[in-house]
Every structure is written in C-alpha cells, then in structure tokens.
C-alpha atoms as a PDB file:
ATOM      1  CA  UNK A   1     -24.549   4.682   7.142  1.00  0.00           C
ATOM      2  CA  UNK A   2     -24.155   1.237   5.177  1.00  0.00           C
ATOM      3  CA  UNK A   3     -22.576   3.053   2.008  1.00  0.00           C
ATOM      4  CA  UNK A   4     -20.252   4.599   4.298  1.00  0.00           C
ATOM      5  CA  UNK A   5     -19.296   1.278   6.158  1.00  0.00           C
ATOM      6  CA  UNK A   6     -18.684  -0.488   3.159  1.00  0.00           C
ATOM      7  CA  UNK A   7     -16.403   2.225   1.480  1.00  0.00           C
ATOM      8  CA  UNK A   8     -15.030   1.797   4.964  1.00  0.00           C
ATOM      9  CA  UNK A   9     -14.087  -1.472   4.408  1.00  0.00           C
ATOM     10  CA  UNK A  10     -12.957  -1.289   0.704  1.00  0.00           C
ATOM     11  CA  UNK A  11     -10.571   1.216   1.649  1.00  0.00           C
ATOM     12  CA  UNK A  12      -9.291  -0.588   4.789  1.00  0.00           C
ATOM     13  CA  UNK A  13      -8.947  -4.224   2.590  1.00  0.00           C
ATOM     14  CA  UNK A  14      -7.387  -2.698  -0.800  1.00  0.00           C
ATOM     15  CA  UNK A  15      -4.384  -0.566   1.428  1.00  0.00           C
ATOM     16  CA  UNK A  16      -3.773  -3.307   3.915  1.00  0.00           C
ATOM     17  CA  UNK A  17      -3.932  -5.610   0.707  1.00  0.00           C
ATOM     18  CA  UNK A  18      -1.551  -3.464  -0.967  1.00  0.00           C
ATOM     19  CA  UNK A  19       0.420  -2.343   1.404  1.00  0.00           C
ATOM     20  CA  UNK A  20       0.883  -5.873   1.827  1.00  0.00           C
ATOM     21  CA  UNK A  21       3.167  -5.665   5.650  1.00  0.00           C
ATOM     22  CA  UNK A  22       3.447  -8.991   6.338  1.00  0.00           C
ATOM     23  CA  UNK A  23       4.975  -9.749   2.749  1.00  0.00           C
ATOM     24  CA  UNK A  24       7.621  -6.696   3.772  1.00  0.00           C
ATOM     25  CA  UNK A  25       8.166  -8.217   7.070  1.00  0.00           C
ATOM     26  CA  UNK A  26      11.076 -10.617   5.862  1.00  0.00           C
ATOM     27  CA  UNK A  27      12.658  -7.710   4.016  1.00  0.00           C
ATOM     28  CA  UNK A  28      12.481  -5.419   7.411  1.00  0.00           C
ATOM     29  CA  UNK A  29      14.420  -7.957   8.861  1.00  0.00           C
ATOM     30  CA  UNK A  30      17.553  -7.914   6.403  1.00  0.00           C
ATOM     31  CA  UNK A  31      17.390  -4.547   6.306  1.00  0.00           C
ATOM     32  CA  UNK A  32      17.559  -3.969  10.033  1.00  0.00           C
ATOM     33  CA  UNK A  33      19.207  -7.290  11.266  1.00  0.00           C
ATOM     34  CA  UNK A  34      22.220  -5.183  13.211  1.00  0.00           C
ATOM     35  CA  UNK A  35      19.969  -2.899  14.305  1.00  0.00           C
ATOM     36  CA  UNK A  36      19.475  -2.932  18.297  1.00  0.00           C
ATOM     37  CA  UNK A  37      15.680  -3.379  19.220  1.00  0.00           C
ATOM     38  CA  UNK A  38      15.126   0.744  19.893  1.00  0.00           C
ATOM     39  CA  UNK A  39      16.846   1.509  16.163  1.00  0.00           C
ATOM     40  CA  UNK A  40      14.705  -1.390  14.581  1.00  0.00           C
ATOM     41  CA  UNK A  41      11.563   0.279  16.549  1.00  0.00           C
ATOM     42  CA  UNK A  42      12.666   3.308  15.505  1.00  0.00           C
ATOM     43  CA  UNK A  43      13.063   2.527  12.189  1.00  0.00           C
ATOM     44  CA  UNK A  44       9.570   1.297  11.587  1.00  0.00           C
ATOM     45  CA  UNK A  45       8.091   4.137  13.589  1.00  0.00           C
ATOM     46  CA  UNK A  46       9.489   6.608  11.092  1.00  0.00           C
ATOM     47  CA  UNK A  47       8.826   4.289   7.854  1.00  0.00           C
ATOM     48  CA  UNK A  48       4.907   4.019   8.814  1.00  0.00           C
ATOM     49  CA  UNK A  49       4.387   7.828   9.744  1.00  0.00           C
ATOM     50  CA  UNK A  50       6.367   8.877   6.536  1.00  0.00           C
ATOM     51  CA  UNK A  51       4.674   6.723   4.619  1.00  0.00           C
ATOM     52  CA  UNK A  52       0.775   7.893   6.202  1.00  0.00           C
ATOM     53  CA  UNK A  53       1.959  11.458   5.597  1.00  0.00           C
ATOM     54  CA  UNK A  54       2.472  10.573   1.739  1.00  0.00           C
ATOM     55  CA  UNK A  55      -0.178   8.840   1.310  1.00  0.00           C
ATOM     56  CA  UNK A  56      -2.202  11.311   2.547  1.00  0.00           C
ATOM     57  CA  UNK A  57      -0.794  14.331   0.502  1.00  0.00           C
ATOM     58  CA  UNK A  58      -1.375  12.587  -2.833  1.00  0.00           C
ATOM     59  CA  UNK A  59      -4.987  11.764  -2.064  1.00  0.00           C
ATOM     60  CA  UNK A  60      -5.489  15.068  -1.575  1.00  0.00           C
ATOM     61  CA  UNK A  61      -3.535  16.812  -4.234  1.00  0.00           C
ATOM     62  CA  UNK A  62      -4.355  13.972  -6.589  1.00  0.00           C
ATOM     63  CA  UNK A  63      -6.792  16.067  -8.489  1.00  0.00           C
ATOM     64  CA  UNK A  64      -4.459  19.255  -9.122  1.00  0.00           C
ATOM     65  CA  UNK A  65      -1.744  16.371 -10.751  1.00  0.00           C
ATOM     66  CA  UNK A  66      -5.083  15.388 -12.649  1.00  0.00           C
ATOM     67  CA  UNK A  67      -5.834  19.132 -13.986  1.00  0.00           C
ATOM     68  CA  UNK A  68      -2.625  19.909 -14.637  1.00  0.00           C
ATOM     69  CA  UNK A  69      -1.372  16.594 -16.695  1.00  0.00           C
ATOM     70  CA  UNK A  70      -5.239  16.511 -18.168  1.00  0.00           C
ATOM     71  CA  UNK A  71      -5.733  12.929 -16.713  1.00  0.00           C
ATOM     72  CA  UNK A  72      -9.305  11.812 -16.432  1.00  0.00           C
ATOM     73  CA  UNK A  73     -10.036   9.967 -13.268  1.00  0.00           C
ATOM     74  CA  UNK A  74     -11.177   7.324 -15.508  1.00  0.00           C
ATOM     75  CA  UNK A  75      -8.281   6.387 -17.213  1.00  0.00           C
ATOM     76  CA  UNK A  76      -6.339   6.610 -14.015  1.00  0.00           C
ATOM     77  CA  UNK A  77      -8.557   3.806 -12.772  1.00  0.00           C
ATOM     78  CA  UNK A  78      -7.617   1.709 -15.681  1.00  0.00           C
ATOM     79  CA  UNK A  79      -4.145   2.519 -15.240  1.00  0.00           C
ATOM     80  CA  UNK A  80      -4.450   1.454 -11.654  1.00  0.00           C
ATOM     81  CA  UNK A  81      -6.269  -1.673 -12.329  1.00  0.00           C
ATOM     82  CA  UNK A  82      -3.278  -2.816 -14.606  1.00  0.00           C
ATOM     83  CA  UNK A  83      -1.068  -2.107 -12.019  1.00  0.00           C
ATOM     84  CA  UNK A  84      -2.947  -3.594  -9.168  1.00  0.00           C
ATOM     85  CA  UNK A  85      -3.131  -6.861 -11.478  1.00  0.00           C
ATOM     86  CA  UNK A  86       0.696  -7.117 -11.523  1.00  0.00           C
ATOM     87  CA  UNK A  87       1.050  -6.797  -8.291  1.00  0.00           C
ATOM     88  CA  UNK A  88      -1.607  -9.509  -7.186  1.00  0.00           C
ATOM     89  CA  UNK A  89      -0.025 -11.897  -9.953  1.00  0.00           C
ATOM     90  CA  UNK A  90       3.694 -11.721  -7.977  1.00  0.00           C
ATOM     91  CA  UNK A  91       1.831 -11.952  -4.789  1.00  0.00           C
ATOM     92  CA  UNK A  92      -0.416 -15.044  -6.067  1.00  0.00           C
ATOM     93  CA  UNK A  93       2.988 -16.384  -6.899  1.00  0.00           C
ATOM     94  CA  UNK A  94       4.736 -14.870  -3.670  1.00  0.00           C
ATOM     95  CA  UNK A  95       7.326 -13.011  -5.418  1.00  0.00           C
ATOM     96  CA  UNK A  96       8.419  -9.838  -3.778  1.00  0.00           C
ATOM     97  CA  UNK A  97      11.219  -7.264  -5.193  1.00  0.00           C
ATOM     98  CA  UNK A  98      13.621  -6.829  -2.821  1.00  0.00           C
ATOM     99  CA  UNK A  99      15.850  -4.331  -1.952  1.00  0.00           C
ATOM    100  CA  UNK A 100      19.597  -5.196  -1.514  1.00  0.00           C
ATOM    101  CA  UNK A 101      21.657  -3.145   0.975  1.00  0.00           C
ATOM    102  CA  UNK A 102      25.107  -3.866   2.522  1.00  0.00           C
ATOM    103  CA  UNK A 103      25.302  -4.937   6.013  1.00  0.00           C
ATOM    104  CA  UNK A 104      28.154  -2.329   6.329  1.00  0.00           C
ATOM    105  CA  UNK A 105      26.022   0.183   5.301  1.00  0.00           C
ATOM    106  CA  UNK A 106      23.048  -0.649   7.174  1.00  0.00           C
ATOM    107  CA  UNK A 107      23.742   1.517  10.561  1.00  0.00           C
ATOM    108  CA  UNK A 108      25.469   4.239   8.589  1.00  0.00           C
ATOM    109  CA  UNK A 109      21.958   5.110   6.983  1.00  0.00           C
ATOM    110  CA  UNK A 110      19.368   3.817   8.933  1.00  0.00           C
ATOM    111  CA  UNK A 111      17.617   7.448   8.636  1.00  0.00           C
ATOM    112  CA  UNK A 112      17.692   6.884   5.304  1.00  0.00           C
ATOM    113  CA  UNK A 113      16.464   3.371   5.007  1.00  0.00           C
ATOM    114  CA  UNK A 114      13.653   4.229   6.991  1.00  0.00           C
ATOM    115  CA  UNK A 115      12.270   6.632   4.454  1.00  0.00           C
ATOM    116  CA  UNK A 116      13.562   4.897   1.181  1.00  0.00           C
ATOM    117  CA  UNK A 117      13.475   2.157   0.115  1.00  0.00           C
ATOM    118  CA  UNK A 118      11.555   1.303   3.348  1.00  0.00           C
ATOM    119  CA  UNK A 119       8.530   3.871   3.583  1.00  0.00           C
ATOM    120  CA  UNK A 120       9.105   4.705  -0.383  1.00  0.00           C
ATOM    121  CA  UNK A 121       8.522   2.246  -2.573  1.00  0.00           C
ATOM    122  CA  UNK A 122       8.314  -0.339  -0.263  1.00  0.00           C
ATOM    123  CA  UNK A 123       5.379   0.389   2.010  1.00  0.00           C
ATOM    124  CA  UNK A 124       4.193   3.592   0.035  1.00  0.00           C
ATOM    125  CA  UNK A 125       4.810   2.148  -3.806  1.00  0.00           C
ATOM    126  CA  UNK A 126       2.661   3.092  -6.520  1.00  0.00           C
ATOM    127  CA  UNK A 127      -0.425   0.884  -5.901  1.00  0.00           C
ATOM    128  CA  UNK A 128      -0.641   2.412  -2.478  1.00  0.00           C
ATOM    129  CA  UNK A 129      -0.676   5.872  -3.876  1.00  0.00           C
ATOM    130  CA  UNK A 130      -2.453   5.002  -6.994  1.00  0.00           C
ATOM    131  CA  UNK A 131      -5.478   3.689  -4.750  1.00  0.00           C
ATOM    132  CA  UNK A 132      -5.011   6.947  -2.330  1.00  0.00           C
ATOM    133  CA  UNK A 133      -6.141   8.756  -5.097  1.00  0.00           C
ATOM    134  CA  UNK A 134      -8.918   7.275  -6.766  1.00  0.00           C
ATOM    135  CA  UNK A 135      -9.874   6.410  -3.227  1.00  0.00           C
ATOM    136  CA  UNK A 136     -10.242  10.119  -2.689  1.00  0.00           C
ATOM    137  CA  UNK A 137     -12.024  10.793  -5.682  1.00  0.00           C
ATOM    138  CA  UNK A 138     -14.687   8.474  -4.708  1.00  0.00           C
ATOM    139  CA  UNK A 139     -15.312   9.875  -0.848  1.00  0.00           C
ATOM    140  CA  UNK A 140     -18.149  12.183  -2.036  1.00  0.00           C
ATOM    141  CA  UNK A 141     -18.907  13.307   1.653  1.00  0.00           C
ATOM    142  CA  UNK A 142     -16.684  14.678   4.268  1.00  0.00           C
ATOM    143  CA  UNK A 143     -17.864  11.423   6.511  1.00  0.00           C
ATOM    144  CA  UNK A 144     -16.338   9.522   3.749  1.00  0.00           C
ATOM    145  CA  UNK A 145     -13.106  11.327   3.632  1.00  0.00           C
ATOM    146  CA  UNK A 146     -12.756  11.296   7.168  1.00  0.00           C
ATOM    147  CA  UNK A 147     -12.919   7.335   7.140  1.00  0.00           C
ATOM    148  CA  UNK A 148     -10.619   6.815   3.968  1.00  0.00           C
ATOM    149  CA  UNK A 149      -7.933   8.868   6.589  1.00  0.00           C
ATOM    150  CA  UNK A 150      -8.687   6.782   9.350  1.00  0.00           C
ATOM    151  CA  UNK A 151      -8.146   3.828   7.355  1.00  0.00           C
ATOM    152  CA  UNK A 152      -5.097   4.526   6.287  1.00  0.00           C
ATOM    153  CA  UNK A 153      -3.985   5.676   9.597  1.00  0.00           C
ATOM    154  CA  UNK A 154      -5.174   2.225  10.836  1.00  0.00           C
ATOM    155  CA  UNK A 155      -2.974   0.246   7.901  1.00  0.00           C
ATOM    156  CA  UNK A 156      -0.151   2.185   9.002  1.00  0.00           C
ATOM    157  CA  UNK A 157      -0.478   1.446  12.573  1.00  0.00           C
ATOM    158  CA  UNK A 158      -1.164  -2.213  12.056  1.00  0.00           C
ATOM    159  CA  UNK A 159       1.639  -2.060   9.737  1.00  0.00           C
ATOM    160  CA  UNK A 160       4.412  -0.941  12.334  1.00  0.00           C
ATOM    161  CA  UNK A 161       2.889  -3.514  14.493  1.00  0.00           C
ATOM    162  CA  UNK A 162       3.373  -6.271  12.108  1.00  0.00           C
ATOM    163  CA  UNK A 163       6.994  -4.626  11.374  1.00  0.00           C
ATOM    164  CA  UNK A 164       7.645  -4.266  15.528  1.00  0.00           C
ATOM    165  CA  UNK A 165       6.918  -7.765  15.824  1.00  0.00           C
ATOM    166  CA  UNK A 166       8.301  -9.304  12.712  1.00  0.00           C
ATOM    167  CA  UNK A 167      10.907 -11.407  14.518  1.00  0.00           C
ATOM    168  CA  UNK A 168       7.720 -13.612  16.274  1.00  0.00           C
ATOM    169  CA  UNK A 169       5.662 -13.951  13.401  1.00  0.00           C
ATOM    170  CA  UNK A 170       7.790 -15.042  11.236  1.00  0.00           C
ATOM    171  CA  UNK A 171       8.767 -17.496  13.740  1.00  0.00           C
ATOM    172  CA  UNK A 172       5.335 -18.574  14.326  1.00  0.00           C
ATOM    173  CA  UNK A 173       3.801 -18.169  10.642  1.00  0.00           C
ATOM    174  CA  UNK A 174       7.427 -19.430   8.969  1.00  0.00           C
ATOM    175  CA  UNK A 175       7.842 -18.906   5.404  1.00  0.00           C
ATOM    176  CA  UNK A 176       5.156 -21.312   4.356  1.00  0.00           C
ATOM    177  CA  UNK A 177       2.825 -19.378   6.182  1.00  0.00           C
ATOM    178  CA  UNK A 178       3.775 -15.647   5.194  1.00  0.00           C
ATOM    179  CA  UNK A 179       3.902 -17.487   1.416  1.00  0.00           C
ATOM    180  CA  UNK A 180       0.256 -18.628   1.573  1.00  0.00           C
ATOM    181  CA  UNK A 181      -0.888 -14.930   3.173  1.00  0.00           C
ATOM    182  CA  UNK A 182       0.629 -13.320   0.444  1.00  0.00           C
ATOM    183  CA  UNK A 183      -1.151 -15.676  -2.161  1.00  0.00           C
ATOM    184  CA  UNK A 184      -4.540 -14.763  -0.347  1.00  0.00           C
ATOM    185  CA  UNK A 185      -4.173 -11.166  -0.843  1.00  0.00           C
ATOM    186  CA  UNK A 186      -2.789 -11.583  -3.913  1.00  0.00           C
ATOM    187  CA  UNK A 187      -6.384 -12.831  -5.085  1.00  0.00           C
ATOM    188  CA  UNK A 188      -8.070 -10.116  -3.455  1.00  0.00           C
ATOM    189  CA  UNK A 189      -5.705  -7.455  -4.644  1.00  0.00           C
ATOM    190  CA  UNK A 190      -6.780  -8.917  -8.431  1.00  0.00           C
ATOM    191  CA  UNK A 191     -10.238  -8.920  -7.293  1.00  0.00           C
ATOM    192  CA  UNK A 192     -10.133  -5.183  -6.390  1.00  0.00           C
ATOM    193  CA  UNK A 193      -7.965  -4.482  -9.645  1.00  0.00           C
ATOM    194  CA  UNK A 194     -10.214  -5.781 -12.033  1.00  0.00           C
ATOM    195  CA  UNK A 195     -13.270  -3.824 -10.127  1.00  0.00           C
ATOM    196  CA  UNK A 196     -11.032  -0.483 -11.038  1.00  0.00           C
ATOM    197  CA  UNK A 197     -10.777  -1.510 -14.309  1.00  0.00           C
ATOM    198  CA  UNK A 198     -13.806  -1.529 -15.648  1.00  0.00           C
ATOM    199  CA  UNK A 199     -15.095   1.026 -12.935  1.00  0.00           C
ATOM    200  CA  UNK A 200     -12.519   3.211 -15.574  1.00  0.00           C
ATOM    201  CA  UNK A 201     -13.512   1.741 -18.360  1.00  0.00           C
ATOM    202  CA  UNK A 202     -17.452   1.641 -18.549  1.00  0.00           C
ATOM    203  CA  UNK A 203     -17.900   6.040 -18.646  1.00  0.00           C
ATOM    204  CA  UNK A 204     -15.294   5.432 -21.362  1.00  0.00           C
ATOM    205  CA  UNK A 205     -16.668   3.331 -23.637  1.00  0.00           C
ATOM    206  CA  UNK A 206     -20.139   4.903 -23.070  1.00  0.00           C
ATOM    207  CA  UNK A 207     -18.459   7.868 -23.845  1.00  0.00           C
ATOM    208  CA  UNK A 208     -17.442   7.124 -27.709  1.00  0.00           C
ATOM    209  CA  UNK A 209     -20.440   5.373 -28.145  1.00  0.00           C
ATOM    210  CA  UNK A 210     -22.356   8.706 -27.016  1.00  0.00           C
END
C-alpha cells in the first residue's frame, strides 16, 4: 500500500509540476481576454479534457511507439530527463514561451485555441507526455495504473480550476507571486529530471560493462 501511495504522489507532483497551470494562467488570459465568462469556461473545459484524453492515449500506446521505433525505455528516460531539465531551468528563471495570437482572431477560433496551442503544447507539451509514458511503464500493477489515471485526471481538473479562476489569482498572487511558484516547481521539476536520468542511465551503463 506504501509503494503504491508514493508512486501516487510522484505521479501527481511531476504532472502538476509539469503541467505547470498556474505558469499558463497569464497566457489563458491573453488568449481569452474578449472572451465572455461561458466561452472562457468553455474554453478551458475543452483544453483540460482534450488534453487528459491525450495524455492518456500515449501512456498507453507508449510501448507500441517503443517497438516499432526500437526505443528502449531506458534511453527514453534519459531523453526525458534532458528535457525535464530545460524546462525546470526556464521555470527556475520564470521564462515561459508564449503563444502570440491576434485579438481579431481570438473569437473567430476559439474551438481551435482551445485544443492548440492551448491543450497542445501548452498544457499537454512534451514533458507531460514524455512523463505519461515512462509513468506507465513503471505502474507494474493494475492498482498502480489505475492511480497514475486518477492522477492525471486530478491535474487536469485542478488545472481548469486554476484556468476558471485565473482572473482572482492572479489578482491575489500578482506576478511576483506566480514568478516565485514557478521558480519552486522549477526546482522540483529538475529534481524529478535528474531522478529519470540516471533511472535511464544506470541498466545502461551496467549493460556495456556486462
């Protein structure tokens, strides 16, 4: 019961962590500042359950990709380590990409903005999937499965949460505030990253030396 509480909450910290909502918060705004309240609500609604349902289809057909490509888990984790690290550096420094669209545009293709570059790459970007994966491959029991899903399920709905109520935080964290979040999981998100890579790296090594 303790193994499965702790992969519990390494799944839940590294996709909230990476995920990273209240970093995307300001950029939800721009995106959807002439939206009405029920378009902005609706926005988020479909950028969280898009982005659930993809993460969710490559941590299960994250092995096939594997077989077919001839990827070893192993290097995978490396791979994701490296990436994790960049990611945690520009959110140590709280440096997000973000996405320019034109306020004329914004109500013409709000459907679209709520599925890219909203659910895809913002909320679902390649640490997200990336960690969906090797996640996966590390549930060894159904019970563990089970809870990697429900984890996710429970970033995503804390995520349109954070994304529904973007307007107040912000006003009550402010951008200092949001800044020194972001620089918090920015440490933990290198923490995790440097756990994958040499989770990846060890059977390697042993390997050649073998």
């Amino acid at each position: 019961m303790a193994e499965i509480i702790a992969f519990g909450v390494l799944s839940f910290t590294s996709f909230f962590t990476l995920i990273n909502p209240l970093g995307t918060m300001p950029i939800f705004l721009t995106m959807t500042g002439e939206l009405n309240i029920q378009e902005r609500t609706n926005t988020a609604k479909r950028a969280t359950i898009v982005s659930f349902v993809t993460i969710v289809i490559f941590a299960f057909t994250g092995q096939l990709l594997f077989k077919f490509f001839g990827i070893s888990v192993d290097s995978f984790r490396i791979v994701g380590g490296v990436i994790f690290f960049l990611m945690g550096m520009d959110m140590l420094q709280a440096r997000l990409g973000k996405v320019k669209v034109k306020e004329s545009e914004v109500k013409t293709y709000v459907d679209d903005i709520s599925i890219t570059p909203l659910a895809i790459p913002m909320i679902c970007g390649p640490g997200a999937l990336t960690n969906s994966i090797v996640m996966m491959e590390d549930a060894d029991s159904i019970e563990k499965k089970l809870v990697l899903i429900f984890t996710v399920l429970l970033v995503m709905v804390l995520t349109f949460i954070i994304l529904y109520s973007s307007s107040r935080i912000i006003k009550i964290l402010g951008q200092t505030g949001i800044n020194v979040m972001m620089r918090l999981m920015g440490l933990i998100v290198m923490v995790i990253a440097v756990e994958f890579f040499f989770a990846g790296l060890k059977p390697i090594l042993l390997g050649i030396l073998n």
